[in-house]
N, C-alpha and C. Protein backbone atom coordinates (compact mmCIF):
# COMPACT_ATOMS: atom_id res chain seq x y z
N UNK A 1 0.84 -1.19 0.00
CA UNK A 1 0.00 0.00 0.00
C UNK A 1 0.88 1.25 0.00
N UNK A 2 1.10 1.84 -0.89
CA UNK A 2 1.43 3.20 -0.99
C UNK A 2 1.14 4.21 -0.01
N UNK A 3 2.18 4.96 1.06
CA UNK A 3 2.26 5.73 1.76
C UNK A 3 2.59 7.20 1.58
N UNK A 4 3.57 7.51 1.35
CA UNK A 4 3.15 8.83 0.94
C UNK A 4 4.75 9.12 -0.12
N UNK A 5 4.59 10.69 -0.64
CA UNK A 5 5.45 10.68 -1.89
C UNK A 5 6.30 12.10 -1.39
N UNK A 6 7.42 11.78 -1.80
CA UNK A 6 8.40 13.05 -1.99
C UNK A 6 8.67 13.74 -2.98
N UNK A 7 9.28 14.35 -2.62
CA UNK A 7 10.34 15.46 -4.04
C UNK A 7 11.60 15.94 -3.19
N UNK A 8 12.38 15.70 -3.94
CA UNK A 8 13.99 16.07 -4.07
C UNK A 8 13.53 17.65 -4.64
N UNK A 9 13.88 18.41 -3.76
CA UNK A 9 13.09 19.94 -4.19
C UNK A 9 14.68 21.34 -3.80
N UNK A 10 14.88 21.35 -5.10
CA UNK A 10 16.29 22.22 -5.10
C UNK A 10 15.79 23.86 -5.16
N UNK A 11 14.64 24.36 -5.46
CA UNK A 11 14.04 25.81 -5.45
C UNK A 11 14.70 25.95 -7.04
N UNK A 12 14.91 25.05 -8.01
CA UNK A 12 15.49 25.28 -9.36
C UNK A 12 13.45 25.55 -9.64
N UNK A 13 14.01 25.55 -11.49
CA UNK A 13 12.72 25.49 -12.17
C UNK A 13 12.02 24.23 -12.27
N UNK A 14 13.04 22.99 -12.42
CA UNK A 14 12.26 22.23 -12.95
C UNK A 14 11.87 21.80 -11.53
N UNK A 15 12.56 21.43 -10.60
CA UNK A 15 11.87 20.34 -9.45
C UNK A 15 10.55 21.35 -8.71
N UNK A 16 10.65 22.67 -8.84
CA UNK A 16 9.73 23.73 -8.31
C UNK A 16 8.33 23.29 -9.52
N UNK A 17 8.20 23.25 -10.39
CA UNK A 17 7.51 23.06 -11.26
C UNK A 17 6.93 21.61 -11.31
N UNK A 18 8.24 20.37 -10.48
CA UNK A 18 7.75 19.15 -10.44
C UNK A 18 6.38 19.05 -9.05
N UNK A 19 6.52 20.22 -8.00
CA UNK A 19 6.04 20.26 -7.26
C UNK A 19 4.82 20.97 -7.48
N UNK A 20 4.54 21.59 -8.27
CA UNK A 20 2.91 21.96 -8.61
C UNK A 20 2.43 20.63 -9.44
N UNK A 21 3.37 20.52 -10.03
CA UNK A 21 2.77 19.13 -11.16
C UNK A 21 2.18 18.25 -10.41
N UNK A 22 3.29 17.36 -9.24
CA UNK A 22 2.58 16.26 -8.75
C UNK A 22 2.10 16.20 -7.51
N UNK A 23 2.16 17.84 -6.68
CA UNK A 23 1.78 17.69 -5.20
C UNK A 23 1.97 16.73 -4.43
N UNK A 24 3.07 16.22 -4.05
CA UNK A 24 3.61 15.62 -3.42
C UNK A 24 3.47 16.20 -2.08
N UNK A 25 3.32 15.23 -1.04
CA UNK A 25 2.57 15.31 0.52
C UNK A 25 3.86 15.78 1.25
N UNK A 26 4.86 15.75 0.70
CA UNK A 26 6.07 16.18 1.51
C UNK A 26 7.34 16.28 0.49
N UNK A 27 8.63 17.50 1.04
CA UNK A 27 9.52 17.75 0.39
C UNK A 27 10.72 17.89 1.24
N UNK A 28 11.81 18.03 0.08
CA UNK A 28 12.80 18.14 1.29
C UNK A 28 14.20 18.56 0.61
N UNK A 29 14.82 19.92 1.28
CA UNK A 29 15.97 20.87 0.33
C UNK A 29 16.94 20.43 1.10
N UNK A 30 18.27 20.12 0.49
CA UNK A 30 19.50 20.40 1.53
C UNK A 30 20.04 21.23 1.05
N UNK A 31 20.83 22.05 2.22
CA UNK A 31 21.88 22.49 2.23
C UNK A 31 23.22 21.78 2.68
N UNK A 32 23.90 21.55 1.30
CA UNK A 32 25.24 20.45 1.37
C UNK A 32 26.18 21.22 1.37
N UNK A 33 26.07 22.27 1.76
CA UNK A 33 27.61 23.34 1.40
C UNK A 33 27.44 24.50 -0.16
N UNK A 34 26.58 24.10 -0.92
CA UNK A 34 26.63 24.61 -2.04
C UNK A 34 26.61 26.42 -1.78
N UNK A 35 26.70 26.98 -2.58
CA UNK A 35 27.58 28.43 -3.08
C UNK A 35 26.01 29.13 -2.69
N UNK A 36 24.95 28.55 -3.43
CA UNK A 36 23.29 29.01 -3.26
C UNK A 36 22.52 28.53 -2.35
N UNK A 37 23.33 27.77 -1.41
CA UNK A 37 21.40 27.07 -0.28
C UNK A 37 20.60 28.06 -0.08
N UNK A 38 20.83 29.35 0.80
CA UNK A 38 19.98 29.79 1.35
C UNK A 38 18.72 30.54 0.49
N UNK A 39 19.01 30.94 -0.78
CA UNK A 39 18.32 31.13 -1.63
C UNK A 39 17.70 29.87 -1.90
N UNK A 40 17.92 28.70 -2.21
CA UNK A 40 17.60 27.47 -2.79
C UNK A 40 16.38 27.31 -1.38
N UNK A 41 17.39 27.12 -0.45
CA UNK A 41 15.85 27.07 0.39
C UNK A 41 14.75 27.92 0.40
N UNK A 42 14.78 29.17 0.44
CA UNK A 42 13.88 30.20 0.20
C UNK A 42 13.00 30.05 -0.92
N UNK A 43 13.44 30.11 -1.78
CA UNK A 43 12.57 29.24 -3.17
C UNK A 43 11.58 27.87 -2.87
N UNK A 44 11.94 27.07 -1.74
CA UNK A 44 11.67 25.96 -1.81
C UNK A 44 10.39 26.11 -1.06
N UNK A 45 11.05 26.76 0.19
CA UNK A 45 9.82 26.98 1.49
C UNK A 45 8.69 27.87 0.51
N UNK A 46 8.89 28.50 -0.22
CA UNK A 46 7.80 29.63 -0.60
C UNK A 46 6.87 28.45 -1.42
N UNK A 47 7.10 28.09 -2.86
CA UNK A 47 6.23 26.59 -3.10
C UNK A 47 5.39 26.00 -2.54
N UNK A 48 6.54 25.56 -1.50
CA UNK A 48 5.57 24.47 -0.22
C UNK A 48 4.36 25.37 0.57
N UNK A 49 4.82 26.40 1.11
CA UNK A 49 3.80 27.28 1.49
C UNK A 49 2.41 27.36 0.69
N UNK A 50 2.37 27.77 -0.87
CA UNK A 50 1.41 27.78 -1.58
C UNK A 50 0.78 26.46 -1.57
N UNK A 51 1.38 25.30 -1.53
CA UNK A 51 1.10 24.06 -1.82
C UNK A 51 0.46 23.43 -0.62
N UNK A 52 0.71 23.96 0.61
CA UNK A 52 0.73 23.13 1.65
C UNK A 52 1.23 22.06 1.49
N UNK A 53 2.64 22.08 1.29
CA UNK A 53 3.51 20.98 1.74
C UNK A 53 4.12 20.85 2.56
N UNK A 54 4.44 19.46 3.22
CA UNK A 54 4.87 19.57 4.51
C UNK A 54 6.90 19.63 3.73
N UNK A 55 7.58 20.70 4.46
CA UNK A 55 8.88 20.65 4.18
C UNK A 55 10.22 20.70 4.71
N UNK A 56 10.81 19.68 4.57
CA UNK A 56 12.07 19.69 5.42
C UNK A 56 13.46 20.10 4.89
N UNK A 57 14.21 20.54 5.88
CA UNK A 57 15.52 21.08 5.36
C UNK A 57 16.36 20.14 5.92
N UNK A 58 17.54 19.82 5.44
CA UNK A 58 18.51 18.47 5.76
C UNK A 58 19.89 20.26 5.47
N UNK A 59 20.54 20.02 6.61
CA UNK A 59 21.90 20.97 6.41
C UNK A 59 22.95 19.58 6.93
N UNK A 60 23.61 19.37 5.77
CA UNK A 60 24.88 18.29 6.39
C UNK A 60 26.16 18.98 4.99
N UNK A 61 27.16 19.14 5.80
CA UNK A 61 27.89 20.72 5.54
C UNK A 61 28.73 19.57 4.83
N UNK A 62 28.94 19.32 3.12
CA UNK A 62 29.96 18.59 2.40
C UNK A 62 30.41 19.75 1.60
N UNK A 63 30.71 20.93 1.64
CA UNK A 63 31.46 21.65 1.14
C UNK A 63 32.59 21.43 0.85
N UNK A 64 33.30 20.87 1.88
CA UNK A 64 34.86 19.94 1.65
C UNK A 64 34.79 19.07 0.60
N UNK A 65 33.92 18.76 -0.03
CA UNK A 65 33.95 17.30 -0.85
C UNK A 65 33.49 17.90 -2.42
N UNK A 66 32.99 18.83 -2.49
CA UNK A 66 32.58 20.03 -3.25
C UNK A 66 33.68 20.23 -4.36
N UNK A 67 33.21 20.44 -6.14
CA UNK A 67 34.15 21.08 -7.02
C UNK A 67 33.23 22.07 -7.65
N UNK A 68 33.71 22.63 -8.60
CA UNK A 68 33.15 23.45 -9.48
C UNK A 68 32.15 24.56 -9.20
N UNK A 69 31.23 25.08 -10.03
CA UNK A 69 30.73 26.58 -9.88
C UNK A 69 30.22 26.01 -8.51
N UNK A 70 29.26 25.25 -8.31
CA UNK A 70 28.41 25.14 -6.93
C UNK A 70 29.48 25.41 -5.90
N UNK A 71 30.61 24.89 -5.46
CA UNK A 71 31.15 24.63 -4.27
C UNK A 71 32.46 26.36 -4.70
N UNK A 72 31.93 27.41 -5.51
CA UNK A 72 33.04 28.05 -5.26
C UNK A 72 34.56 27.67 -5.56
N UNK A 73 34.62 26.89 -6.16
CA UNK A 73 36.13 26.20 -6.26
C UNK A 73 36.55 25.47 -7.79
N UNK A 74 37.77 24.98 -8.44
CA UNK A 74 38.12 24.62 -9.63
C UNK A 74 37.38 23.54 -10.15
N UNK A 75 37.21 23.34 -11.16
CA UNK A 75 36.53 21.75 -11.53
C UNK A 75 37.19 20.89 -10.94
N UNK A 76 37.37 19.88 -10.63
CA UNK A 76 37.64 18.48 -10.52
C UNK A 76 38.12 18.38 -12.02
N UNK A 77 39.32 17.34 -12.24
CA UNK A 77 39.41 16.89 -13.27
C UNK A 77 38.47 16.39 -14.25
N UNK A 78 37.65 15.30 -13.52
CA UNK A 78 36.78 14.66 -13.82
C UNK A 78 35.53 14.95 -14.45
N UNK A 79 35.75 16.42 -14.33
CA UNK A 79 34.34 17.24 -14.47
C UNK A 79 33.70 17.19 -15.78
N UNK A 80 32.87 16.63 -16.24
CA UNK A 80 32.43 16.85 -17.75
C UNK A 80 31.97 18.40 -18.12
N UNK A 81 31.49 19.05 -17.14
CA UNK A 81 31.05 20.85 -17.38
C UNK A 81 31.42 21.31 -16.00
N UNK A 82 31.45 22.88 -15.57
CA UNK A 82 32.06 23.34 -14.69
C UNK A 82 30.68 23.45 -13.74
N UNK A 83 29.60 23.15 -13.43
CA UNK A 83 28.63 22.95 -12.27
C UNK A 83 28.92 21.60 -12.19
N UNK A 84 29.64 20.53 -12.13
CA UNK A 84 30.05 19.34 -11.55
C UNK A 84 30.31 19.21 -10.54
N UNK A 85 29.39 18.65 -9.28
CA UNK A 85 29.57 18.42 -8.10
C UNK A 85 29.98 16.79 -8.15
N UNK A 86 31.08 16.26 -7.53
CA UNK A 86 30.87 14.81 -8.08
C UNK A 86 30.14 14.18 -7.19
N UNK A 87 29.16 13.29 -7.70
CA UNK A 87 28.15 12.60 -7.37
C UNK A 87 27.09 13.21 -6.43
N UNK A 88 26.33 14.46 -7.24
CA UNK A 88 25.95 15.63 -6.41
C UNK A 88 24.33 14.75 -6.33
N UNK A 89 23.60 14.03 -7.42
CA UNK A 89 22.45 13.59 -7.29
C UNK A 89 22.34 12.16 -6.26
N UNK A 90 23.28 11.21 -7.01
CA UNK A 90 23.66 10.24 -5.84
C UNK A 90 23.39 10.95 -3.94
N UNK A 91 24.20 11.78 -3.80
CA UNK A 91 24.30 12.19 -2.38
C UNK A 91 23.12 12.60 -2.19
N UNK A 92 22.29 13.42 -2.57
CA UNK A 92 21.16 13.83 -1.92
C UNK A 92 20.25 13.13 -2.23
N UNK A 93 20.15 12.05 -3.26
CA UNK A 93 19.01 11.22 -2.88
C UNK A 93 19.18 10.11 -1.71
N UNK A 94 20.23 10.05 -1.43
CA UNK A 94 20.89 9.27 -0.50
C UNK A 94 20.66 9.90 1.46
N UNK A 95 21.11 11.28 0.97
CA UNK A 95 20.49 11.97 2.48
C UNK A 95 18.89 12.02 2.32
N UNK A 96 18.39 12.28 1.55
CA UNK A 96 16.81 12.76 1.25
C UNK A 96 16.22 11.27 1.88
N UNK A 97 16.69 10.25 1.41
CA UNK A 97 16.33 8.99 1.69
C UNK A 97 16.36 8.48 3.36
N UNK A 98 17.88 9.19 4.25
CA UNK A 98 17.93 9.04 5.27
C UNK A 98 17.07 9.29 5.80
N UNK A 99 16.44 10.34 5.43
CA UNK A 99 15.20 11.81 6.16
C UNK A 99 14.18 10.85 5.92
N UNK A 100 13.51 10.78 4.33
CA UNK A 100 12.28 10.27 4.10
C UNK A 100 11.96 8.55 4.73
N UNK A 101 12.77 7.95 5.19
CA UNK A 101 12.18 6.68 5.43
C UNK A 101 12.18 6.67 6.87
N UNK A 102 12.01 7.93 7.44
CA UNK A 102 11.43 8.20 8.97
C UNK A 102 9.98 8.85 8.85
N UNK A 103 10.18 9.06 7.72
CA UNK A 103 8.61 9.91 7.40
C UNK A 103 7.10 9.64 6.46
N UNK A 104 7.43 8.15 6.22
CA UNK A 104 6.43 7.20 5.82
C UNK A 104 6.40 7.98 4.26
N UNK A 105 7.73 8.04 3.54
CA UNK A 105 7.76 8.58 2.27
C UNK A 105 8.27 6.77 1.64
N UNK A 106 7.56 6.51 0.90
CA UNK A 106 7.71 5.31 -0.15
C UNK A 106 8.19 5.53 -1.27
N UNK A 107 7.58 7.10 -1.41
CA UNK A 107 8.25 7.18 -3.39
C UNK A 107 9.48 8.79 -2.90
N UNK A 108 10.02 8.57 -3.94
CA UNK A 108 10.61 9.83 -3.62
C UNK A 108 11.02 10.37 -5.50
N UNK A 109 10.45 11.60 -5.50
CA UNK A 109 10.55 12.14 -6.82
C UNK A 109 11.98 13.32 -7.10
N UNK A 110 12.21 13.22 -8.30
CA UNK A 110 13.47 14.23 -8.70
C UNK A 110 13.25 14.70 -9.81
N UNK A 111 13.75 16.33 -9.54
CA UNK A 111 12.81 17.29 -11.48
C UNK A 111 14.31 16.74 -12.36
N UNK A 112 14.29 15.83 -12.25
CA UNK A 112 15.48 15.60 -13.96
C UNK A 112 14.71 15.74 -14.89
N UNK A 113 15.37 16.62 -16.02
CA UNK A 113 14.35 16.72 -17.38
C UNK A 113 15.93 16.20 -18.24
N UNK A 114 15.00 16.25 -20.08
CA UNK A 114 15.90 15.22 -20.35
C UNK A 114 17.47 16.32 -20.92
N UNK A 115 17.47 17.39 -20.36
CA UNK A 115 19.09 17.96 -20.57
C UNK A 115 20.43 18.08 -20.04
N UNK A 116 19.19 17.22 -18.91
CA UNK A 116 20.76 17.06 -17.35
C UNK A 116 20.95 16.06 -17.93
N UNK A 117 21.03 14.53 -18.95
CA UNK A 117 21.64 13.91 -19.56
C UNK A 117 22.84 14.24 -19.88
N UNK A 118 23.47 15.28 -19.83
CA UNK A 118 25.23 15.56 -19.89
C UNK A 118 26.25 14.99 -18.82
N UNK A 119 25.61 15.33 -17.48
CA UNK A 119 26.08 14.32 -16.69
C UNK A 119 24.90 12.74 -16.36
N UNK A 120 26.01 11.76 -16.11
CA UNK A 120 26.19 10.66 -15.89
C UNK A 120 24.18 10.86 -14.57
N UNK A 121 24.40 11.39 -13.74
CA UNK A 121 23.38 11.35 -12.70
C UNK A 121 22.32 12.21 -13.04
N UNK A 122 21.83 12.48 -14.44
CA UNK A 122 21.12 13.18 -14.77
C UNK A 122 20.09 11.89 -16.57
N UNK A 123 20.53 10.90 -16.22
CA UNK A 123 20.38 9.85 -17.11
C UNK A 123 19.01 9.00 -16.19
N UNK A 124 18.48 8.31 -17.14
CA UNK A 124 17.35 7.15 -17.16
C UNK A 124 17.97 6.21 -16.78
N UNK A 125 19.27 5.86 -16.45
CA UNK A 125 20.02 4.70 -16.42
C UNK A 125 20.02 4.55 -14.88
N UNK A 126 20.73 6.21 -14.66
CA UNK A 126 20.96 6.49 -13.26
C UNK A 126 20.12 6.11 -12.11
N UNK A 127 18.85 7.21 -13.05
CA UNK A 127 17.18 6.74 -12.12
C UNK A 127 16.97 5.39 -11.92
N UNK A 128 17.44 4.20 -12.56
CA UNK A 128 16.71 2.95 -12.34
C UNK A 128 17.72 2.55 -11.41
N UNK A 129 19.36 2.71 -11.76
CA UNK A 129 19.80 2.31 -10.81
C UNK A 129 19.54 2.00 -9.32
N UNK A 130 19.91 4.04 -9.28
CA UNK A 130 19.14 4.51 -7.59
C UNK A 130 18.03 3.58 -6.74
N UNK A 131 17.10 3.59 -7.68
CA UNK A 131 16.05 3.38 -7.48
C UNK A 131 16.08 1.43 -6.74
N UNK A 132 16.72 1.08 -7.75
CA UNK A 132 17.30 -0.41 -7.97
C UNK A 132 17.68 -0.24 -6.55
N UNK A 133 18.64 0.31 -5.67
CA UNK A 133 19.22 0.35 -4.59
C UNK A 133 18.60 0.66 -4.11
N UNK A 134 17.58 2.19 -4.15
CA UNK A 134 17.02 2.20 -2.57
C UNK A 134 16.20 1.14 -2.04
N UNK A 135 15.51 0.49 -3.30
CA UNK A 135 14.36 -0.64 -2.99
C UNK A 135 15.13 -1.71 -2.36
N UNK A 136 15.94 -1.95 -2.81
CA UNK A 136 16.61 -3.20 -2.27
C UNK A 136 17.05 -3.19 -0.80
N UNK A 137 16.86 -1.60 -0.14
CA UNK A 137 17.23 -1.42 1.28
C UNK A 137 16.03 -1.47 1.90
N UNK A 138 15.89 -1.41 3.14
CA UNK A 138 15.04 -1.34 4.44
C UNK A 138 14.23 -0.34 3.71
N UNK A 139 12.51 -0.01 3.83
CA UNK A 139 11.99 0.91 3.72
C UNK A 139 11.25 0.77 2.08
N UNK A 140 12.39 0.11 1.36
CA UNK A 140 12.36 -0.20 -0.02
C UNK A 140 11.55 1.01 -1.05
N UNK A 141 12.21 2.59 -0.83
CA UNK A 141 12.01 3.74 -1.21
C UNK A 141 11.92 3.19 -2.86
N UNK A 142 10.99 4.10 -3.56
CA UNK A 142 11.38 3.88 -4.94
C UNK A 142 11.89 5.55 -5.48
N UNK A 143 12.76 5.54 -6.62
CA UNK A 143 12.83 6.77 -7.43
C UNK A 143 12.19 7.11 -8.64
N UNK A 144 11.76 8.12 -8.79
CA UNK A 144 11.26 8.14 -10.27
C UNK A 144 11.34 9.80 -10.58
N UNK A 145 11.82 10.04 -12.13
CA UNK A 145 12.11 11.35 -12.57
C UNK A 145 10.87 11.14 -13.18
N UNK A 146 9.88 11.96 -13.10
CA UNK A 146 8.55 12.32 -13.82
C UNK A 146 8.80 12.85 -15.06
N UNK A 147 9.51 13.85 -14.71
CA UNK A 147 9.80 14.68 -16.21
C UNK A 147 11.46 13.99 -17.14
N UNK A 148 11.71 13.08 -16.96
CA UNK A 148 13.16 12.76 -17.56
C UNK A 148 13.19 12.94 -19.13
N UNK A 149 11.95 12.50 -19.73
CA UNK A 149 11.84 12.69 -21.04
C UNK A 149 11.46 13.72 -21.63
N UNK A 150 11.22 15.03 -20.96
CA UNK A 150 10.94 16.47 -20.86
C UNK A 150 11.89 17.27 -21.33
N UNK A 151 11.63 18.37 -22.37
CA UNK A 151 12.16 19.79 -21.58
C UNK A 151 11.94 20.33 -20.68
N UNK A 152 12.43 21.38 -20.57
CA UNK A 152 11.80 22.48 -18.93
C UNK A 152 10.61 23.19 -19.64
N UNK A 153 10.91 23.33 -20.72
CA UNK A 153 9.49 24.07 -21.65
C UNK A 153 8.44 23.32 -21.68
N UNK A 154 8.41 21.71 -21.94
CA UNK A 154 7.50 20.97 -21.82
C UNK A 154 7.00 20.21 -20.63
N UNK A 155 7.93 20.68 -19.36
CA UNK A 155 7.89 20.03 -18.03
C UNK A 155 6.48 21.10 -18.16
N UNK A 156 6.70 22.80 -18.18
CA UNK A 156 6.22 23.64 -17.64
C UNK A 156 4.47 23.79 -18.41
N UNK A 157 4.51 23.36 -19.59
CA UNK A 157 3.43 23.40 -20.30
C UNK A 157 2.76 21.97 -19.75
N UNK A 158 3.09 20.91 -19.33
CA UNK A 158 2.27 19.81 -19.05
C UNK A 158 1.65 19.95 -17.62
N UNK A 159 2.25 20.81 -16.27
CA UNK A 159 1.83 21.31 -15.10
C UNK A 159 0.96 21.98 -15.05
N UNK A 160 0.86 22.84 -15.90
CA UNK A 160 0.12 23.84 -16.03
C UNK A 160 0.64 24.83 -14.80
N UNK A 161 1.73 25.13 -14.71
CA UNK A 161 1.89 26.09 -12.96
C UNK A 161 1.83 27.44 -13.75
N UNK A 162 1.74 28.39 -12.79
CA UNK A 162 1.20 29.93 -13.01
C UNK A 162 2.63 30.46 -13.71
N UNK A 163 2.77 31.09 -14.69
CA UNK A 163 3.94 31.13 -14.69
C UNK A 163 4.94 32.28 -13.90
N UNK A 164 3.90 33.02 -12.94
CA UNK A 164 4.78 34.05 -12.42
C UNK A 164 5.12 33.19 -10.82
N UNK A 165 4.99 31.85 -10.81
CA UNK A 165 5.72 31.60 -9.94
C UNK A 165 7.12 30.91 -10.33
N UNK A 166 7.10 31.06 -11.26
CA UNK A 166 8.55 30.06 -12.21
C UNK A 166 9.62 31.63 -11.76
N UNK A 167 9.27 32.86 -11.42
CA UNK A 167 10.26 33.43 -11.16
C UNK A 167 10.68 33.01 -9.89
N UNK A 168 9.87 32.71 -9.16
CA UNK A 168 10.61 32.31 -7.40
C UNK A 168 11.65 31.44 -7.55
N UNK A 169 11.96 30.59 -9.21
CA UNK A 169 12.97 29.83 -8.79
C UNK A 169 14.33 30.76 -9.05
N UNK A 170 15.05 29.69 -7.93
CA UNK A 170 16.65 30.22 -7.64
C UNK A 170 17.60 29.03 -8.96
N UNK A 171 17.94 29.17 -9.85
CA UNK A 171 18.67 28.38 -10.98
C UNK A 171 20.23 28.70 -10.38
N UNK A 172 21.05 29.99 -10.36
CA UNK A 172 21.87 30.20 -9.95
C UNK A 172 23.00 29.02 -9.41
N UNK A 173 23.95 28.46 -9.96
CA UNK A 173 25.12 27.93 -9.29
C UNK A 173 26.00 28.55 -8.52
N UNK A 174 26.19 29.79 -8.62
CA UNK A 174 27.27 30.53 -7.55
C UNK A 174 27.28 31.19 -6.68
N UNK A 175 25.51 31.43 -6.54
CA UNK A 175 25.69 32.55 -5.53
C UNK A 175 24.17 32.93 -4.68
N UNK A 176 23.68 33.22 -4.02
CA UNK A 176 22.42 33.54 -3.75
C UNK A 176 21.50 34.70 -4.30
N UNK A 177 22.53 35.73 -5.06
CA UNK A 177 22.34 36.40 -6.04
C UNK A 177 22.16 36.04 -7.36
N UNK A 178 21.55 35.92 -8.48
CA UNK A 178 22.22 35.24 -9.44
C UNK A 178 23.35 36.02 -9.76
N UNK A 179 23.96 35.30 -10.67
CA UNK A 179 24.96 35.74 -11.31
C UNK A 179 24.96 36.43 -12.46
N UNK A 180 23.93 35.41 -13.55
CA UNK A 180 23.60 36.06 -14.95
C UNK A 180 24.63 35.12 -15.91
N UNK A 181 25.98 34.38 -15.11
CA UNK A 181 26.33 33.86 -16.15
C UNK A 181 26.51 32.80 -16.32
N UNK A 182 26.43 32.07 -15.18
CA UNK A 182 26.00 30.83 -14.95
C UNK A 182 25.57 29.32 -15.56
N UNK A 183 25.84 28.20 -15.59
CA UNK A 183 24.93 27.49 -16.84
C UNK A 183 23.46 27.58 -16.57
N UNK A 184 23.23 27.63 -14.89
CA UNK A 184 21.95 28.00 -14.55
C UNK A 184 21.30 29.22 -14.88
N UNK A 185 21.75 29.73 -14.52
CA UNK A 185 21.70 31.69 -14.96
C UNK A 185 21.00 31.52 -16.47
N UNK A 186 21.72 31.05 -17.09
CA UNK A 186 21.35 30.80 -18.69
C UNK A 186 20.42 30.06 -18.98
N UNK A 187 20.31 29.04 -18.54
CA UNK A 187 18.89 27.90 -19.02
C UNK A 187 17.65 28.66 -18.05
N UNK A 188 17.62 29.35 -17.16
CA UNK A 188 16.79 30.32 -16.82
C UNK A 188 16.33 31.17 -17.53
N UNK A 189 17.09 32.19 -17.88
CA UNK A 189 16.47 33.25 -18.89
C UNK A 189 16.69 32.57 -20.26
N UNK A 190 17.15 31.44 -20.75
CA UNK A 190 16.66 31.03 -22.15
C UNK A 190 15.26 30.83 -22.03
N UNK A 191 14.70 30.11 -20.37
CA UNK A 191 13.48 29.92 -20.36
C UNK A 191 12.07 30.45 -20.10
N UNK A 192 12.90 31.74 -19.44
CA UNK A 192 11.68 32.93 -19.52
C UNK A 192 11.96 33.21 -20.72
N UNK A 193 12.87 33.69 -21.25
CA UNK A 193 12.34 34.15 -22.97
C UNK A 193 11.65 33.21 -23.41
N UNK A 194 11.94 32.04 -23.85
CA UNK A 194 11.12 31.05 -24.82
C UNK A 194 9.32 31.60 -24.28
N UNK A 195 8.73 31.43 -22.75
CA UNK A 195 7.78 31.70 -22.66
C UNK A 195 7.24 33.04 -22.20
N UNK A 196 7.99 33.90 -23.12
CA UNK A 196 7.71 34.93 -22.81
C UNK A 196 7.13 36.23 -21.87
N UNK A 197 7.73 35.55 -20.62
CA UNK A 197 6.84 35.75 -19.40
C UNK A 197 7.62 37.57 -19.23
N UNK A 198 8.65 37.68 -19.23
CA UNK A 198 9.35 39.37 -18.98
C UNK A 198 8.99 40.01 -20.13
């Protein structure tokens, strides 16, 4: 019997947008050290507010473990683009999971649409994996990207969400300000232009 559902909720566009889509009974932001939490949370709590969602904040400080624009610091070698946190989705579905299987969460959702396919944890492969693992643990959480086969344009047209709340999201990698130049910064205002909302 199905208990109740999450979201992996970053105050970005798409997972903010996954959260009008599927109203999910509960959410949950960390702050891992990244360059933007406190904005990211602010974005997040405001959502949930409209939504009445119940929402939790997880602060477990991996800044040390941190590369690229998010963590303030050089790429990692390894980095396929410069917002490369390594194994930034892994980890927080992993803490999100710690949180949610105290909180009678069974499913737990993530806004991957299909352009985070550049990195490795932004893949259909990834999702089944995860998913493959959390089930196989205590609690037997499942994962699922709703929107994986999406744009953010077509995440946003299938929700139907208002679109003047798509400004509350925080996209930004570096800063609690945006930046403007950002890869986030950019797939942001590519995406208010496309829908012409400014």
């Amino acid at each position: 019997m199905h208990k109740r559902t999450g979201l992996i909720l970053s105050g970005g566009m798409d997972s903010l947008t996954i959260a009008w889509w599927k109203k999910p009974e509960v959410a949950f932001t960390v702050d891992y050290g990244q360059k933007a939490a406190n904005a990211e949370i602010q974005a997040s709590s405001q959502i949930c507010k409209i939504l009445n969602i119940e929402h939790h904040i997880l602060r477990v400080d991996c800044s040390s473990l941190g590369s690229g624009d998010m963590a303030g610091k050089a790429s990692d070698k390894n980095a396929p683009e410069t917002d490369w946190w390594p194994y930034r989705n892994q980890m927080l579905v992993t803490l999100i999971a710690m949180k949610a299987i105290g909180q009678d969460v069974d499913k737990l959702l993530i806004g991957t649409v299909c352009s985070d396919s550049n990195h490795k944890d932004g893949t259909l492969e990834f999702i089944k994996l995860m998913s493959n693992l959390l089930a196989f643990q205590e609690g037997h959480l499942i994962l699922e990207a709703p929107a994986i086969g999406m744009t953010t344009h077509e995440l946003i047209t299938k929700s139907n969400i208002p679109h003047g709340y798509l400004l509350w999201a925080h996209s930004c990698h570096t800063s609690n300000i945006p930046c403007g130049k950002c890869r986030g910064c950019n797939k942001f205002h590519n995406v208010i232009h496309e829908l012409n909302i400014l």
